[in-house]
C-alpha atoms as a PDB file:
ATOM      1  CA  UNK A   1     -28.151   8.761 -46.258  1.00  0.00           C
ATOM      2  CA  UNK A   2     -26.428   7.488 -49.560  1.00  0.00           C
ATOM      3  CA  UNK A   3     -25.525   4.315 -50.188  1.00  0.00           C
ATOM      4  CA  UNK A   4     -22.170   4.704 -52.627  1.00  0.00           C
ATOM      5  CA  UNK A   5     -22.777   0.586 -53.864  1.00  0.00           C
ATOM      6  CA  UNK A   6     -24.753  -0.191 -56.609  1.00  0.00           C
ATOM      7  CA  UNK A   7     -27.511  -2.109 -55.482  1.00  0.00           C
ATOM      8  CA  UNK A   8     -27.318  -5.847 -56.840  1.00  0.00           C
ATOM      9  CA  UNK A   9     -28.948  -9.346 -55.407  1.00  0.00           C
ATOM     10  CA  UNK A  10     -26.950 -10.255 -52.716  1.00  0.00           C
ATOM     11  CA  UNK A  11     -27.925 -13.275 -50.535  1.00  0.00           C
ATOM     12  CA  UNK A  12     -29.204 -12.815 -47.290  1.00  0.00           C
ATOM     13  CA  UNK A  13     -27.711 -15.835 -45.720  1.00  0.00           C
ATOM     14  CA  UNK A  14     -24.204 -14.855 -46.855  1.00  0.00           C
ATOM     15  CA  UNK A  15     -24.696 -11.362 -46.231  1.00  0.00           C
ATOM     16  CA  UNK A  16     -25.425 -11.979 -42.283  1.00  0.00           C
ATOM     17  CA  UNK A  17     -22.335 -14.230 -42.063  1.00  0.00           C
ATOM     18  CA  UNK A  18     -20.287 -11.595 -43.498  1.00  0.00           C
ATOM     19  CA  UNK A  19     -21.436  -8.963 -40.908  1.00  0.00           C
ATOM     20  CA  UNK A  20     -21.053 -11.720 -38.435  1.00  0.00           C
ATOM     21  CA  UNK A  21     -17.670 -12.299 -39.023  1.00  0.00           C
ATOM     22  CA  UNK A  22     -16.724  -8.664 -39.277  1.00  0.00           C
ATOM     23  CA  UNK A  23     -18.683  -7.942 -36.216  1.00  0.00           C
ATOM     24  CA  UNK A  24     -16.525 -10.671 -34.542  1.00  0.00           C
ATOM     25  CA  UNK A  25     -12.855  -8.743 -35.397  1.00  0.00           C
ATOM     26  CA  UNK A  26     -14.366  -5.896 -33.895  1.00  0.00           C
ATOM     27  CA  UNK A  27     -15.551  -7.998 -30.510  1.00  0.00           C
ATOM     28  CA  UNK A  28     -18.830  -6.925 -30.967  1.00  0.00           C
ATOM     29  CA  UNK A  29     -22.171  -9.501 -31.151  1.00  0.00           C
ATOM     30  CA  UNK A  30     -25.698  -9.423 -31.946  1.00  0.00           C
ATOM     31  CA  UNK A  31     -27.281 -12.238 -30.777  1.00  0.00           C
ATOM     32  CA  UNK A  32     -30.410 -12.623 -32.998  1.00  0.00           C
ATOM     33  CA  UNK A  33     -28.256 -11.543 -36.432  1.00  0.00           C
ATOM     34  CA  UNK A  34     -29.460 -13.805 -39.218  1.00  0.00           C
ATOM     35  CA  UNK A  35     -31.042 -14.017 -42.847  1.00  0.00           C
ATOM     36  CA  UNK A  36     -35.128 -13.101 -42.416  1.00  0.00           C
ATOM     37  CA  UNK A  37     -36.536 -16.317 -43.976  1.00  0.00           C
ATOM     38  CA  UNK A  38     -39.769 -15.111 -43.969  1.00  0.00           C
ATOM     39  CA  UNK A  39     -39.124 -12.284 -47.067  1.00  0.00           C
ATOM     40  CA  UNK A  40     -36.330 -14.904 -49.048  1.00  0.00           C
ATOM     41  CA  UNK A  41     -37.008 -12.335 -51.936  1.00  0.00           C
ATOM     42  CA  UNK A  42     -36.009  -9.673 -50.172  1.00  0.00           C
ATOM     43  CA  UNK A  43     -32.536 -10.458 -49.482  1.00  0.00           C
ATOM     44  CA  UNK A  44     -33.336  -8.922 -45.741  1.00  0.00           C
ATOM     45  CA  UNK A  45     -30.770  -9.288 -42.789  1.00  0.00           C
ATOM     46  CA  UNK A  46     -32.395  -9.767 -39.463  1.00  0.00           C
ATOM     47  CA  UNK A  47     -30.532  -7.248 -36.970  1.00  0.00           C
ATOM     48  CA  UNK A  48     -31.826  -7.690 -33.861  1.00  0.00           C
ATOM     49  CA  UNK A  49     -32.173  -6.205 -30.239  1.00  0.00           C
ATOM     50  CA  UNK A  50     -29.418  -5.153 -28.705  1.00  0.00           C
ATOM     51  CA  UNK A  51     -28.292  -3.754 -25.106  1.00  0.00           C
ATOM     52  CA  UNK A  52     -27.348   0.028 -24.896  1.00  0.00           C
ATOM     53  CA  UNK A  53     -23.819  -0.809 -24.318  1.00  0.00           C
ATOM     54  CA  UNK A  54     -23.311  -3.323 -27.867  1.00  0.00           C
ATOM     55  CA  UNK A  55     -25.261  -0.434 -29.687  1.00  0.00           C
ATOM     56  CA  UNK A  56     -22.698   2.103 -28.455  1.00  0.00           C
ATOM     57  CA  UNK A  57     -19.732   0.361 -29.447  1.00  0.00           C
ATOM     58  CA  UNK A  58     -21.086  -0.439 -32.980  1.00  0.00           C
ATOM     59  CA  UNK A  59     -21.588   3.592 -33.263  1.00  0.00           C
ATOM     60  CA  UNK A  60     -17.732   3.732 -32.323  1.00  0.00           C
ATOM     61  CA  UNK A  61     -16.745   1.090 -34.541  1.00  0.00           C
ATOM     62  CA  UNK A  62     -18.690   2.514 -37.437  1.00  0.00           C
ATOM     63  CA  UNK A  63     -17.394   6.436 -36.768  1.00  0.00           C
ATOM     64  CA  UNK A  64     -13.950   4.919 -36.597  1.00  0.00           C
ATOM     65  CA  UNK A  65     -14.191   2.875 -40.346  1.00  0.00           C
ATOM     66  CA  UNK A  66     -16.567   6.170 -41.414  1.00  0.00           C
ATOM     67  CA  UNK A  67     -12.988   8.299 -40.318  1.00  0.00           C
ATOM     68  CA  UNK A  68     -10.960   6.089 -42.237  1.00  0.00           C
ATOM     69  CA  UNK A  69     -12.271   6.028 -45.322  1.00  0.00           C
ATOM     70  CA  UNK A  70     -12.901   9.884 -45.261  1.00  0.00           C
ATOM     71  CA  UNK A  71      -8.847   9.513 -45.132  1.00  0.00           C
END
């Protein structure tokens, strides 16, 4: 998989409140989403678990914005 964004120094704790929000619009939530303090150089985003039914709509959310912006 490619990633078409430059990579750049982003900051973890604003990075999780962006997917957060997003997430949100879409109804979805992960429960345990949040900056990984334990690599703060890393810039990491903590995911999560999730249950089979959260992780399914995520895959339909993200093949529906994938679809759009094939055009």
């Amino acid at each position: 998989m490619t990633n078409s964004h430059p990579q750049r120094e982003t900051d973890a704790d604003a990075a999780a409140d962006a997917l957060h929000a997003a997430l949100g619009r879409a109804g979805i939530v992960l429960p345990s989403l949040t900056a990984d303090t334990a690599s703060p150089d890393l810039g990491l985003v903590q995911l999560g678990r999730v249950r089979a039914d959260v992780a399914l709509r995520l895959a339909e959310v993200i093949e529906w914005g994938a679809g759009r912006a094939r055009g």
